[in-house]
PDB file of N, CA and C in Angstrom:
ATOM      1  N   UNK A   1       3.475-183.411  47.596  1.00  0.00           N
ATOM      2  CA  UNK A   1       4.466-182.597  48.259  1.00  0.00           C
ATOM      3  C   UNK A   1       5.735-182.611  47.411  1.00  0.00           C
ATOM      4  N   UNK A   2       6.139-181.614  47.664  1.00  0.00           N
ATOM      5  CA  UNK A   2       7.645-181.668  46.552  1.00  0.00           C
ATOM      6  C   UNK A   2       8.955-180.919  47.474  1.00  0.00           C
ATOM      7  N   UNK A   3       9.987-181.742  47.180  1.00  0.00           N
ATOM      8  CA  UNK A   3      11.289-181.199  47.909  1.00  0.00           C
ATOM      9  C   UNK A   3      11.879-180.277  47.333  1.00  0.00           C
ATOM     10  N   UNK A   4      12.919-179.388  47.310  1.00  0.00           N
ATOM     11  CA  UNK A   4      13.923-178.479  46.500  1.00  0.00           C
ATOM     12  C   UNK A   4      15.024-178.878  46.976  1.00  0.00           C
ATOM     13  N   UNK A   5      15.576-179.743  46.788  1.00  0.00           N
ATOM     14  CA  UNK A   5      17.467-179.690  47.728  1.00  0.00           C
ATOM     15  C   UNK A   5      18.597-178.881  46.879  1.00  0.00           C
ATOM     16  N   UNK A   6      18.868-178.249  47.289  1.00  0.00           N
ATOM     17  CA  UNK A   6      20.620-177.150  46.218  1.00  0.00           C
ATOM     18  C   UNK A   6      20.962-178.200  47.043  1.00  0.00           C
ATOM     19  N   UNK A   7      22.626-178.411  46.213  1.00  0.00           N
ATOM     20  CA  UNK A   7      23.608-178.977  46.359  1.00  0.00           C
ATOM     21  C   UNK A   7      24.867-177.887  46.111  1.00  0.00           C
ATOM     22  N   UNK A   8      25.545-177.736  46.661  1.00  0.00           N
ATOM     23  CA  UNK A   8      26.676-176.640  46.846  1.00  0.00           C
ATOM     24  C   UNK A   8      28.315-177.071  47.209  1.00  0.00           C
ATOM     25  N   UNK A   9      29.426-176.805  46.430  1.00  0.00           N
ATOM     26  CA  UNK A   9      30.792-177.265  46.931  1.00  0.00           C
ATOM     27  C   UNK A   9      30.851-176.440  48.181  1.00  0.00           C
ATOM     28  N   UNK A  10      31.283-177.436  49.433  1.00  0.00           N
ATOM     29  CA  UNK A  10      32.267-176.306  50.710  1.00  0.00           C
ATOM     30  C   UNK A  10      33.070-175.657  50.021  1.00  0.00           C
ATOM     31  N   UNK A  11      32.512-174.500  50.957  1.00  0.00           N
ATOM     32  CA  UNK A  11      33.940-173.142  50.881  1.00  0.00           C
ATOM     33  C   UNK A  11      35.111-173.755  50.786  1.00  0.00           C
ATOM     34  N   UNK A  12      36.232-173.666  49.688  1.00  0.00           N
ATOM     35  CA  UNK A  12      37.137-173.915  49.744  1.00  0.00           C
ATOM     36  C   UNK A  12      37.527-175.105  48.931  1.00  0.00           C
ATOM     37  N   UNK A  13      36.579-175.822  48.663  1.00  0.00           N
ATOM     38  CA  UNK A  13      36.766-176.507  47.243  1.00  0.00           C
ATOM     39  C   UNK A  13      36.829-176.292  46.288  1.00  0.00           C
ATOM     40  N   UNK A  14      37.710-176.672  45.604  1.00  0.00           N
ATOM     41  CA  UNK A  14      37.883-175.833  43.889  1.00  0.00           C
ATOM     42  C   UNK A  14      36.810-176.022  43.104  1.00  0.00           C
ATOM     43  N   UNK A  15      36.563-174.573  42.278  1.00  0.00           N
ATOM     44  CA  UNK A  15      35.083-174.931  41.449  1.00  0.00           C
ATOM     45  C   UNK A  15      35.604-174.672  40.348  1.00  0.00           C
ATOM     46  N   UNK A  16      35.819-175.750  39.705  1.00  0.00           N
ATOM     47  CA  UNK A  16      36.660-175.288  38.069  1.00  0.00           C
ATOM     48  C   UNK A  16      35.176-174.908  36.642  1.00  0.00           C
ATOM     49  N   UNK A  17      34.140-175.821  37.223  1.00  0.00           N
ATOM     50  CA  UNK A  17      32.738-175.351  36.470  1.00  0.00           C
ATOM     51  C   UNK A  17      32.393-173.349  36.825  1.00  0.00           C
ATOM     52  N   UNK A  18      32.440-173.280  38.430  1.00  0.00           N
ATOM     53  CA  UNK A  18      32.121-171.833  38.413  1.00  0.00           C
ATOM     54  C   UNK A  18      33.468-170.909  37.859  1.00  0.00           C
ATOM     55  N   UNK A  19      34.849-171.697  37.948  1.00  0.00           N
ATOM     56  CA  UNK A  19      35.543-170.681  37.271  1.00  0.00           C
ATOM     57  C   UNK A  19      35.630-170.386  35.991  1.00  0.00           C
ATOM     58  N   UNK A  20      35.148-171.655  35.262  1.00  0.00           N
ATOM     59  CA  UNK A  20      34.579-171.325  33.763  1.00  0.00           C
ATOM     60  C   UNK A  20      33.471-170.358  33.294  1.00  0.00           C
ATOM     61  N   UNK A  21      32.493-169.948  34.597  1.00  0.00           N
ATOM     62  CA  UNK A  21      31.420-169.556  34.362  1.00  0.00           C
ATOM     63  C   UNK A  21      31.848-167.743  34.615  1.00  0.00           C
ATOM     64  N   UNK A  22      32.321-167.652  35.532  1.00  0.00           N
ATOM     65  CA  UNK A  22      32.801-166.445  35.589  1.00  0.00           C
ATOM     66  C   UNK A  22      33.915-165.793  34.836  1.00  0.00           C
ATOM     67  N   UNK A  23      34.444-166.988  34.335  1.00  0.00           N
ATOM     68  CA  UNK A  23      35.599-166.130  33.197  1.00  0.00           C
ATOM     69  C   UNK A  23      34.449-166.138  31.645  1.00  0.00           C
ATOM     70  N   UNK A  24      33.855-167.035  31.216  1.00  0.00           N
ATOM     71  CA  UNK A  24      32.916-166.240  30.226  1.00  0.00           C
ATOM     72  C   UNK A  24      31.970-165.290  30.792  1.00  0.00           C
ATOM     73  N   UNK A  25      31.676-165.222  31.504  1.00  0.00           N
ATOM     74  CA  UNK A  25      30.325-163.960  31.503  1.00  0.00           C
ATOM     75  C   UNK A  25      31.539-162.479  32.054  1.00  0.00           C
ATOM     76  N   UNK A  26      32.597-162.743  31.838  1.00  0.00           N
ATOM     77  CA  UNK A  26      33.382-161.385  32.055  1.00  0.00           C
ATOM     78  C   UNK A  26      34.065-161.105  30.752  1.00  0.00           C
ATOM     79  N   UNK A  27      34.158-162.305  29.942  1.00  0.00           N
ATOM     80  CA  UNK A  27      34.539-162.300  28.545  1.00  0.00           C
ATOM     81  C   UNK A  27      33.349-161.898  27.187  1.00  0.00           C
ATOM     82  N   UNK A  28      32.220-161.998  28.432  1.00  0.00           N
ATOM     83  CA  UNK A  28      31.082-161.253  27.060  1.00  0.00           C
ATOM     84  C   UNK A  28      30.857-160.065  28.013  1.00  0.00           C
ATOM     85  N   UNK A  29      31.706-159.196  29.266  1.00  0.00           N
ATOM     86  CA  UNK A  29      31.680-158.225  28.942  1.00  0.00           C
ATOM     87  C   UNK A  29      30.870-157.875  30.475  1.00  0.00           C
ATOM     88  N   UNK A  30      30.698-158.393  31.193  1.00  0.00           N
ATOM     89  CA  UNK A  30      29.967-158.746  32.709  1.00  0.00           C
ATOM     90  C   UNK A  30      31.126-158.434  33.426  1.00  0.00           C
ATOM     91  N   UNK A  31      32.326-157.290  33.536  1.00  0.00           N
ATOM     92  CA  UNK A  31      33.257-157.065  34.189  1.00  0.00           C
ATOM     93  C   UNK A  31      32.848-157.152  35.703  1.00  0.00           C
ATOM     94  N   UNK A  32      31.368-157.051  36.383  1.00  0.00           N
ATOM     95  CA  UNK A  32      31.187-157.079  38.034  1.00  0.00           C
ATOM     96  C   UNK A  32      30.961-158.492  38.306  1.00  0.00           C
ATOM     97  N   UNK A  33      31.512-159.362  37.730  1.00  0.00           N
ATOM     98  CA  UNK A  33      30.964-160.552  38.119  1.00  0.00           C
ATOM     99  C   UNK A  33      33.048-160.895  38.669  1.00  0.00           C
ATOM    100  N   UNK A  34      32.844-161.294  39.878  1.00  0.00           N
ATOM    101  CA  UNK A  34      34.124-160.978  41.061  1.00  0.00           C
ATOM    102  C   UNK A  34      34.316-163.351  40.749  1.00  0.00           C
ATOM    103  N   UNK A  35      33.400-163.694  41.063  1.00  0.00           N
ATOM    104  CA  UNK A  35      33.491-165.173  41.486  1.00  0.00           C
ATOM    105  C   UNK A  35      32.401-166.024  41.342  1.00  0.00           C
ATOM    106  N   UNK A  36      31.868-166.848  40.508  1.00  0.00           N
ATOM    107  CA  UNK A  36      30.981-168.036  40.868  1.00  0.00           C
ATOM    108  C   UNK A  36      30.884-168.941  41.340  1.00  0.00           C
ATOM    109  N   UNK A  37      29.986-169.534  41.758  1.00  0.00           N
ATOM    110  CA  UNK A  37      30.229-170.853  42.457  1.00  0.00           C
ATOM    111  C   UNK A  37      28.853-171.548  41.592  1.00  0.00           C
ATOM    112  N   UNK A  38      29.614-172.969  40.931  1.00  0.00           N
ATOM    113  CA  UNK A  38      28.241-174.172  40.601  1.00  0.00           C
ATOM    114  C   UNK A  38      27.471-174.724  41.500  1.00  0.00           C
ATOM    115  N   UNK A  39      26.381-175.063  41.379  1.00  0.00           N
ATOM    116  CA  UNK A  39      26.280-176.103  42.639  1.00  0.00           C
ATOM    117  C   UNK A  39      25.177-176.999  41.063  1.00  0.00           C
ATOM    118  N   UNK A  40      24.085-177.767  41.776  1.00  0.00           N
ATOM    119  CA  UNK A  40      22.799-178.179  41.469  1.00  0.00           C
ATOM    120  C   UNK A  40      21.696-178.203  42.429  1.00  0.00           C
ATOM    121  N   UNK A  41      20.375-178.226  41.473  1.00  0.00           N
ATOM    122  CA  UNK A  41      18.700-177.785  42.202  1.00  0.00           C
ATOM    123  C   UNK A  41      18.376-179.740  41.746  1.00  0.00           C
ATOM    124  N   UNK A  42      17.654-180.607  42.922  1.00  0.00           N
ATOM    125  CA  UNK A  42      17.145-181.484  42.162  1.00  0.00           C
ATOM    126  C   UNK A  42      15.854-181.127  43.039  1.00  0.00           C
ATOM    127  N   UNK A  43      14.901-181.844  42.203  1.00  0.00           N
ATOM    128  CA  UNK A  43      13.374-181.223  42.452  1.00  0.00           C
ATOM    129  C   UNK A  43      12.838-182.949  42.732  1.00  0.00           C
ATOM    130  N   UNK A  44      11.820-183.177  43.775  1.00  0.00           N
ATOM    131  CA  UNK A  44      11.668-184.570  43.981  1.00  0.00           C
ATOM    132  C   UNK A  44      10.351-184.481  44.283  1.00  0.00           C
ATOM    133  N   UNK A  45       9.203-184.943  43.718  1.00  0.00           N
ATOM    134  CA  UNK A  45       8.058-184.972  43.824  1.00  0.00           C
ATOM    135  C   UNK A  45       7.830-186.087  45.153  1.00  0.00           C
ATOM    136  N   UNK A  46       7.057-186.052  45.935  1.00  0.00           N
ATOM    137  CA  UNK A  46       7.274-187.367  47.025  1.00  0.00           C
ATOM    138  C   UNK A  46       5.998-187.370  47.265  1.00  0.00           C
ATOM    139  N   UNK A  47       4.978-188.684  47.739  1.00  0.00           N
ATOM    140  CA  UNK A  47       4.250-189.029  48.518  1.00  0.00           C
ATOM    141  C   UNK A  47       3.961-188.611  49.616  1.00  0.00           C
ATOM    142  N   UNK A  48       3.127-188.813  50.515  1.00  0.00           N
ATOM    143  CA  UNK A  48       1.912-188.628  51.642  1.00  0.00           C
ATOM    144  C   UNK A  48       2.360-187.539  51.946  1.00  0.00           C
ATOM    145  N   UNK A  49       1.661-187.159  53.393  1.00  0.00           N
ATOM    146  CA  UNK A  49       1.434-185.987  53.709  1.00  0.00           C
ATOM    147  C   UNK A  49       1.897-185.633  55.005  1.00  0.00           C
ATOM    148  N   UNK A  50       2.948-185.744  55.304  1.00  0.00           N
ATOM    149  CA  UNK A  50       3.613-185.236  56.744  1.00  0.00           C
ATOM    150  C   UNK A  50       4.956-185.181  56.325  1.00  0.00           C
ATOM    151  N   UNK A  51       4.904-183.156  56.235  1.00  0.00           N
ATOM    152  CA  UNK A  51       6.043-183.120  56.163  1.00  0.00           C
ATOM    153  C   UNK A  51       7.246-183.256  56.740  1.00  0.00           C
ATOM    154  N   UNK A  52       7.603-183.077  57.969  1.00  0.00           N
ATOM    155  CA  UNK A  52       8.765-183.435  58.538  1.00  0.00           C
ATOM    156  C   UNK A  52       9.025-184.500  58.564  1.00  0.00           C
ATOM    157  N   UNK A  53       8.255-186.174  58.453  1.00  0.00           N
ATOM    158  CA  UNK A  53       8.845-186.943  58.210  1.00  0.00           C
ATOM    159  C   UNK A  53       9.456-187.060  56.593  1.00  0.00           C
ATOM    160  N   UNK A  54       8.644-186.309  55.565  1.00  0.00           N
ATOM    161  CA  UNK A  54       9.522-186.484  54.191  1.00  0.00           C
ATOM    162  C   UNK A  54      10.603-185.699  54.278  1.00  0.00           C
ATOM    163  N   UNK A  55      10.665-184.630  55.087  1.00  0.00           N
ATOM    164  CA  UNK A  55      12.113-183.788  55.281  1.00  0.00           C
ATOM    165  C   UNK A  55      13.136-184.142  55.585  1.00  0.00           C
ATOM    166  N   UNK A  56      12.865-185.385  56.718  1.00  0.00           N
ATOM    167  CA  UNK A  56      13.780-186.777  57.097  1.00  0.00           C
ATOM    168  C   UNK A  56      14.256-187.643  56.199  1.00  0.00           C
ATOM    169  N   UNK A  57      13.216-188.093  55.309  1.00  0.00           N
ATOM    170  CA  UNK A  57      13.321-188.581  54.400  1.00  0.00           C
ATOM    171  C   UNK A  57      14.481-188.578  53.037  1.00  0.00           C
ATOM    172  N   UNK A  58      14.401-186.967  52.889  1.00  0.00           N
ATOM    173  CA  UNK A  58      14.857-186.646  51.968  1.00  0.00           C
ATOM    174  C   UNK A  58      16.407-185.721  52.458  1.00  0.00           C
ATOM    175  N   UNK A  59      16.436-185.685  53.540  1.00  0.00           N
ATOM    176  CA  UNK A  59      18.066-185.629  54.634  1.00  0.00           C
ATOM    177  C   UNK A  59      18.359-186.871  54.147  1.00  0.00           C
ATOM    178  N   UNK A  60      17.873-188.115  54.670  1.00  0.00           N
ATOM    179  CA  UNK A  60      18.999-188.952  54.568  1.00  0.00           C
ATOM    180  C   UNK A  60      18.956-189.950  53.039  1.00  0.00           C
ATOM    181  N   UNK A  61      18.015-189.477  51.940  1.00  0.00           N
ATOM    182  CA  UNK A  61      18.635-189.236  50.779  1.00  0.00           C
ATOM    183  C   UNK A  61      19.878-188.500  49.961  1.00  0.00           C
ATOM    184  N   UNK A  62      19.402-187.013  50.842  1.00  0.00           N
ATOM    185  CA  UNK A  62      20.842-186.755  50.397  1.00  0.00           C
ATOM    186  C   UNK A  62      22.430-186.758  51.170  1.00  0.00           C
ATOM    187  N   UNK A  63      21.847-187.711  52.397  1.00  0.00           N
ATOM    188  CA  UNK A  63      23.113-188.022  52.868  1.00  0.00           C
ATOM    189  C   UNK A  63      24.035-189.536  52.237  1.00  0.00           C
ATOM    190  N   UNK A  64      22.783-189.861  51.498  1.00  0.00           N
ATOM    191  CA  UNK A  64      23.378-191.485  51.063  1.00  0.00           C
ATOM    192  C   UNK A  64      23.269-191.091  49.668  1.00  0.00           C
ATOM    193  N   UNK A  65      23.332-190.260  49.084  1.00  0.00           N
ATOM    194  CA  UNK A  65      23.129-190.397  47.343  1.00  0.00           C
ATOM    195  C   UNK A  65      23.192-188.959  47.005  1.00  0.00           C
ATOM    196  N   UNK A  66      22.574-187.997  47.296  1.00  0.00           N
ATOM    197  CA  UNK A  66      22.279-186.797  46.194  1.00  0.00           C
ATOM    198  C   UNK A  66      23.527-185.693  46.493  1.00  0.00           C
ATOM    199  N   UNK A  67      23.871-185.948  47.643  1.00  0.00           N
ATOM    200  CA  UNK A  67      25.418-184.698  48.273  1.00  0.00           C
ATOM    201  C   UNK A  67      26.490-185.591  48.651  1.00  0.00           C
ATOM    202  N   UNK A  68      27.957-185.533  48.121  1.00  0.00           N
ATOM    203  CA  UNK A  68      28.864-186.259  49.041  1.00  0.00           C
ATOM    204  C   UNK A  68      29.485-185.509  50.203  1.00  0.00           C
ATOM    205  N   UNK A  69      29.160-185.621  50.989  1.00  0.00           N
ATOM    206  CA  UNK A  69      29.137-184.703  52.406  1.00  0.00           C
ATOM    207  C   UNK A  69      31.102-184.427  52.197  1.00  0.00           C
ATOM    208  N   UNK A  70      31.999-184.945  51.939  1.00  0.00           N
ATOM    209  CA  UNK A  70      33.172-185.032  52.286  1.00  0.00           C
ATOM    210  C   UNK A  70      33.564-183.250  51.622  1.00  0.00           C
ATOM    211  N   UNK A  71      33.006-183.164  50.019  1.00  0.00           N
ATOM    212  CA  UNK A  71      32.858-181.272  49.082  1.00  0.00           C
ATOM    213  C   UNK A  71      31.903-181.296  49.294  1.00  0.00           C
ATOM    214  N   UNK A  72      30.640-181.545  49.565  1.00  0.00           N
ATOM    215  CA  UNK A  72      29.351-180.729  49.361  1.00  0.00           C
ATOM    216  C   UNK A  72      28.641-180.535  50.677  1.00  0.00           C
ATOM    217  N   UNK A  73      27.925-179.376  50.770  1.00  0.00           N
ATOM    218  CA  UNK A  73      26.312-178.820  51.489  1.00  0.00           C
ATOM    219  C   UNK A  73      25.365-179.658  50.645  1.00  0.00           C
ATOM    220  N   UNK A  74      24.428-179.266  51.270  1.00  0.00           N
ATOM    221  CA  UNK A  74      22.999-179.094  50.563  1.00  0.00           C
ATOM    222  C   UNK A  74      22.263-178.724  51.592  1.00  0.00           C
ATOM    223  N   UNK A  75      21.069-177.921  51.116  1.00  0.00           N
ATOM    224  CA  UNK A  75      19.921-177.338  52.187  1.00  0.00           C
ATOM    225  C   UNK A  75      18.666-177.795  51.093  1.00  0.00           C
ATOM    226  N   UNK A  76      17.635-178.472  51.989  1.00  0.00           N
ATOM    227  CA  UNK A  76      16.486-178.505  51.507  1.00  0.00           C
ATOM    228  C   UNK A  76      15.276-177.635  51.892  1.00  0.00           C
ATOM    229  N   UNK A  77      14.398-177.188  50.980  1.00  0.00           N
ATOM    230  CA  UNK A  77      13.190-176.508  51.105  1.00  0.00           C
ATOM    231  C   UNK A  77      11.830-177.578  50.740  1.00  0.00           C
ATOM    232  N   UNK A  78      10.964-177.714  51.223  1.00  0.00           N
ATOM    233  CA  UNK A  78       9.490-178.398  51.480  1.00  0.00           C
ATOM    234  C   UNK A  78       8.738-177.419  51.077  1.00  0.00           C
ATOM    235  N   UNK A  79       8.003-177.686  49.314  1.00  0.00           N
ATOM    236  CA  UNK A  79       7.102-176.973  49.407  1.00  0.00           C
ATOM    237  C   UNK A  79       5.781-177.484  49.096  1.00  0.00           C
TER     238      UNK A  79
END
């Protein structure tokens, strides 16, 4: 079984990585690009076979390690 968790800044936290990202891709010329936002994808291969308990699992992984809840989301996908 394998997890997908994004990790994402709250609205309203400064993203100085996505404002770098959107001032080059408008500097090579990408004038519709308005705002980015960074986040990260970590990919977690996991053991046995019931998913909602690895979904649990991997919540309160990323409540103790992979997101600092104080700037960040994260949403996980089970696939």
């Amino acid at each position: 079984m394998k997890a997908r968790i994004h990790v994402y800044l709250k609205p309203g936290v400064l993203d100085p990585q996505g404002a770098a990202v959107a001032g080059a891709l408008k500097n090579l010329g990408f004038d519709e690009v308005e705002n980015a936002r960074q986040g990260k994808l970590i990919e977690l291969d996991l053991a046995g076979d019931d998913a909602e308990a690895a979904k649990t699992r991997v919540e309160d992984m990323c409540k103790k390690l992979l997101a600092n809840p104080v700037i960040e989301n994260f949403s996980i996908e089970m696939v």
